[in-house]
C-alpha atoms as a PDB file:
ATOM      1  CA  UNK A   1      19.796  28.477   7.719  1.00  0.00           C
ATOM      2  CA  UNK A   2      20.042  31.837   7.734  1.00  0.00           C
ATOM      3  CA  UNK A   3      17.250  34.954   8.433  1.00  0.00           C
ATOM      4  CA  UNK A   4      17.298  36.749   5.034  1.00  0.00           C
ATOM      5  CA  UNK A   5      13.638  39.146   6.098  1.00  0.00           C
ATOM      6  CA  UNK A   6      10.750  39.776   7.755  1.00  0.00           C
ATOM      7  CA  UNK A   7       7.800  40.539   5.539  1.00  0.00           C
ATOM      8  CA  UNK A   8       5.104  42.922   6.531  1.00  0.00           C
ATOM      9  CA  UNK A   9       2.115  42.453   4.932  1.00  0.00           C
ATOM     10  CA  UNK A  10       0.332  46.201   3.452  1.00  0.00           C
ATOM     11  CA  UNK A  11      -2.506  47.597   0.975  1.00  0.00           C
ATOM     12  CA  UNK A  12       0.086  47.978  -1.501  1.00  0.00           C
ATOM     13  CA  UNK A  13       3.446  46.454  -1.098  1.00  0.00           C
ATOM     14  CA  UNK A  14       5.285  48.704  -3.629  1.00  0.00           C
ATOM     15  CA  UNK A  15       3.907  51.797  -1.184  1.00  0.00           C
ATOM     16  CA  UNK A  16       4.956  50.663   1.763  1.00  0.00           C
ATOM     17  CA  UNK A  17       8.312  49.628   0.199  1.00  0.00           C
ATOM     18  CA  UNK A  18       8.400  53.289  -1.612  1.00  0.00           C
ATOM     19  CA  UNK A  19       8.283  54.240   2.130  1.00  0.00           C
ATOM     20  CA  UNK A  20      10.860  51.749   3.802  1.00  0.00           C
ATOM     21  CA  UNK A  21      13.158  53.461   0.865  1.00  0.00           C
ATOM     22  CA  UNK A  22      12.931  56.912   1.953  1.00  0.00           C
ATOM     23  CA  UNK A  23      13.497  55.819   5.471  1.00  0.00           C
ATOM     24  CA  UNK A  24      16.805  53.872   5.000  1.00  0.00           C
ATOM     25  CA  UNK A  25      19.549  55.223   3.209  1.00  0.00           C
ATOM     26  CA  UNK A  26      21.631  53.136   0.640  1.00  0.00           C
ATOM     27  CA  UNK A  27      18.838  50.636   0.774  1.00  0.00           C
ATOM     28  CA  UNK A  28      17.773  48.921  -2.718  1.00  0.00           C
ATOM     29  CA  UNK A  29      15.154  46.819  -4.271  1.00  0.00           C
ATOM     30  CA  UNK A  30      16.282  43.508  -4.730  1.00  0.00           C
ATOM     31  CA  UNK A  31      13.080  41.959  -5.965  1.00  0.00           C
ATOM     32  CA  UNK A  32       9.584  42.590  -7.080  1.00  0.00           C
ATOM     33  CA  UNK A  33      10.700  45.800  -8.914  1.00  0.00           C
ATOM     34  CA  UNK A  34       8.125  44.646 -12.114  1.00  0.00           C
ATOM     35  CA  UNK A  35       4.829  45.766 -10.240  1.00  0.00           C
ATOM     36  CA  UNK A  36       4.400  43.018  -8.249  1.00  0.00           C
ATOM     37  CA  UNK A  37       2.643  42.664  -4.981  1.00  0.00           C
ATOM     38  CA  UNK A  38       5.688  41.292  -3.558  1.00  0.00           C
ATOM     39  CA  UNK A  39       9.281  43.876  -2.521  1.00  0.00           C
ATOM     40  CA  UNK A  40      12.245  42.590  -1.077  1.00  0.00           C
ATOM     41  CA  UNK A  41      14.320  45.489  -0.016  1.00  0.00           C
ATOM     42  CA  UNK A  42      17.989  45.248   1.099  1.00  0.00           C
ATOM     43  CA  UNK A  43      21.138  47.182   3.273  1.00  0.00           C
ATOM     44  CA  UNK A  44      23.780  48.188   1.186  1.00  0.00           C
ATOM     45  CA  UNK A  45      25.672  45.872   3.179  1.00  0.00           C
ATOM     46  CA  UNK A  46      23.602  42.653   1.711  1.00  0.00           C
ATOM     47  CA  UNK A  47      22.453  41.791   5.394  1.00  0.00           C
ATOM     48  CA  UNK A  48      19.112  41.248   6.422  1.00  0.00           C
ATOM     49  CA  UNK A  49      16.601  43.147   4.241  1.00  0.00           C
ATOM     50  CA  UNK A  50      12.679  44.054   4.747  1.00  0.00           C
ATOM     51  CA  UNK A  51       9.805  42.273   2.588  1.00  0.00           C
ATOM     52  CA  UNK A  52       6.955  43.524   1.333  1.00  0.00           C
ATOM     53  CA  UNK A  53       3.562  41.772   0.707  1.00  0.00           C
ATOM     54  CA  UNK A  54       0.202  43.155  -0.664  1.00  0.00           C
ATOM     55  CA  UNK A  55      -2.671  41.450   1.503  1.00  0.00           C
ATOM     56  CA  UNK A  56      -6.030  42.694   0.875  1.00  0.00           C
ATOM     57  CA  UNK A  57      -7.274  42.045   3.571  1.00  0.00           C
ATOM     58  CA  UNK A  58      -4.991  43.691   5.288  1.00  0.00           C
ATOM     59  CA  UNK A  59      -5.966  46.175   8.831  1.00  0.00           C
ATOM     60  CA  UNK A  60      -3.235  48.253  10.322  1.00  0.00           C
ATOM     61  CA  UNK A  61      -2.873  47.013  13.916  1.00  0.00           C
ATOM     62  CA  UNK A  62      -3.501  49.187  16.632  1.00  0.00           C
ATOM     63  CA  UNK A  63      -0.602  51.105  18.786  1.00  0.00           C
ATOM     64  CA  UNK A  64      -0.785  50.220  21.683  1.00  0.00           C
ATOM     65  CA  UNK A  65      -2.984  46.886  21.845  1.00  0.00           C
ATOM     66  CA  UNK A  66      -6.579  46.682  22.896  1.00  0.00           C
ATOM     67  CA  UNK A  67      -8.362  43.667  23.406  1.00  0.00           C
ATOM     68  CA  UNK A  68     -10.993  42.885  20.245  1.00  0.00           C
ATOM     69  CA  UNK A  69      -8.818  44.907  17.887  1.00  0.00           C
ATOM     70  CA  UNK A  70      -6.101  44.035  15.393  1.00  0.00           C
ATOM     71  CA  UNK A  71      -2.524  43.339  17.477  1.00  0.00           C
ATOM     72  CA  UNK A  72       0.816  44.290  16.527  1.00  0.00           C
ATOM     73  CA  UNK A  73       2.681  40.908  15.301  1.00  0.00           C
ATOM     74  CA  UNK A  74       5.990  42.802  14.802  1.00  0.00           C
ATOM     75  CA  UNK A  75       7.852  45.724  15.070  1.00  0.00           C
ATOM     76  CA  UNK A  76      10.876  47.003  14.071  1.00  0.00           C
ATOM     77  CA  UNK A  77      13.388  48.700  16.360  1.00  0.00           C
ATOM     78  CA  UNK A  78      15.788  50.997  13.753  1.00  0.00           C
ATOM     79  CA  UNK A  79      18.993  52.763  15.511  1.00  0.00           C
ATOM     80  CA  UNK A  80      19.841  56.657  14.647  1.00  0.00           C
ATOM     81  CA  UNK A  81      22.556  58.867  15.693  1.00  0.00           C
ATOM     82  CA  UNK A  82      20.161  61.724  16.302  1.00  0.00           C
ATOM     83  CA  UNK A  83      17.054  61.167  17.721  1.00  0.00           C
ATOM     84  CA  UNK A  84      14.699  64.360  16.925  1.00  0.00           C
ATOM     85  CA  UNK A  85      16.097  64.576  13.612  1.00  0.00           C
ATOM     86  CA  UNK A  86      15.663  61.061  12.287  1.00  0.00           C
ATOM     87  CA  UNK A  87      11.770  61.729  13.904  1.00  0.00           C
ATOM     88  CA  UNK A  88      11.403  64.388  12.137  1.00  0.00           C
ATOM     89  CA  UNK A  89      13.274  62.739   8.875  1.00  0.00           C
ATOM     90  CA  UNK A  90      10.856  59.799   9.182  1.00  0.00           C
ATOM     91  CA  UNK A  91       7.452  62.027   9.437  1.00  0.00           C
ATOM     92  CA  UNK A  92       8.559  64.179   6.284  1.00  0.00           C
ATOM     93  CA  UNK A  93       8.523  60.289   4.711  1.00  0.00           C
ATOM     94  CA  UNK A  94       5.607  59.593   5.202  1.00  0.00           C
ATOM     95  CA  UNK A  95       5.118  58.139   9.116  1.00  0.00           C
ATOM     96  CA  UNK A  96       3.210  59.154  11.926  1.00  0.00           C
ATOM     97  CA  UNK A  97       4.600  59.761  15.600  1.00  0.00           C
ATOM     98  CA  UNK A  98       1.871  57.938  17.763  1.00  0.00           C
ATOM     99  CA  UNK A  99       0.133  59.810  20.115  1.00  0.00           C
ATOM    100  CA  UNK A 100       1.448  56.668  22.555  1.00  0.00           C
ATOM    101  CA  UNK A 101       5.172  57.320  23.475  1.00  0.00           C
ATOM    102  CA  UNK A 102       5.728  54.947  26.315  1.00  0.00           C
ATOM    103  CA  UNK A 103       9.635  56.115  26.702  1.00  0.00           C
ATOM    104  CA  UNK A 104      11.496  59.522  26.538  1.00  0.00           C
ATOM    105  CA  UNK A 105      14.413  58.681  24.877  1.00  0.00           C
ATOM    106  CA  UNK A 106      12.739  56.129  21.862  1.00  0.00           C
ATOM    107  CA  UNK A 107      10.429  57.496  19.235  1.00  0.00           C
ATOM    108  CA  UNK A 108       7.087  54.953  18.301  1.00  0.00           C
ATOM    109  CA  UNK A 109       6.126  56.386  14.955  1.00  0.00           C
ATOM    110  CA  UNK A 110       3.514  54.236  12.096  1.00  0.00           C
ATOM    111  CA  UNK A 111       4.393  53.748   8.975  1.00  0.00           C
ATOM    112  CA  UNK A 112       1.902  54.121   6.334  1.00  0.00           C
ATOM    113  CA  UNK A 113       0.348  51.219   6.547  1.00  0.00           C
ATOM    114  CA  UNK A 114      -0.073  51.500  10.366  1.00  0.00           C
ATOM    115  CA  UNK A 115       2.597  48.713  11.198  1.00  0.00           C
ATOM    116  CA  UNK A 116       4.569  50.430  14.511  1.00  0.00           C
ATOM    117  CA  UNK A 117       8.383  51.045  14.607  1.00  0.00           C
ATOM    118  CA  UNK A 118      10.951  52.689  16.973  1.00  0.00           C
ATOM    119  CA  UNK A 119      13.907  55.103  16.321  1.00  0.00           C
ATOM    120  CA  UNK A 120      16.164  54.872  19.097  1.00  0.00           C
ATOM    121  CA  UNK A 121      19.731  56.012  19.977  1.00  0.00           C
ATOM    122  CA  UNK A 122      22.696  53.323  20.336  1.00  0.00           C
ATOM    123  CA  UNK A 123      23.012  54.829  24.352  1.00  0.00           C
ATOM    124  CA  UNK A 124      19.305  54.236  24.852  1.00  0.00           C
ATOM    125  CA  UNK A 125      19.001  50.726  23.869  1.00  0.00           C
ATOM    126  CA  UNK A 126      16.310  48.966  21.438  1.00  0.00           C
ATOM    127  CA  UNK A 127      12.739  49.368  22.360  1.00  0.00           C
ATOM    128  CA  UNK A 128      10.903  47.147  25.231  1.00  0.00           C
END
């Protein structure tokens, strides 16, 4: 076996992949380029890529959790060489920083489907 993606589910997969394309250089579509509401994006590198899924029912979980609301299933932790300017990279993409940032030195922005993920620095560590 081996893990080839995780999948986030959107309004619009071909958006949020749009987005996930901005945000990671070098990265390409490997499937679901002919309108599809499936994307499977990949690392130059071939490693473990991103996947893409329209849901319509889809609601944006919230940051951070409250009971009786829609929970965060996954997020993903994404290493930078410099924090403030990969934030501010990352915003001009099309995130948001949340207004929750439980650690100085690690960034919790949404993407634009609402799905959280952290920019952090190799000396910091991945996000708790």
């Amino acid at each position: 076996m081996r893990l080839t993606a995780a999948t986030l589910d959107a309004p619009d997969a071909r958006e949020l992949a749009a987005f996930y394309l901005r945000l990671l250089p070098g990265w390409r579509v490997r499937r679901g380029e002919d309108g599809q509401d499936w994307v499977h994006i990949r690392p130059p590198d071939g490693g473990t890529g991103l996947s893409f899924q329209t849901e319509t029912a889809y609601r944006p979980p919230v940051w951070p959790s409250t009971p009786d609301r829609q929970q965060m299933m996954i997020h993903l932790d994404i290493e930078v060489e410099d924090l403030e300017r990969e934030t501010a990279r990352a915003v001009a993409a099309g995130a948001r920083l949340a207004a929750f940032q439980p650690q100085d030195d690690v960034r919790v922005l949404l993407d634009p489907a609402g799905h959280p993920f952290c920019l952090y620095t190799e000396a910091t560590g991945a996000s708790q």
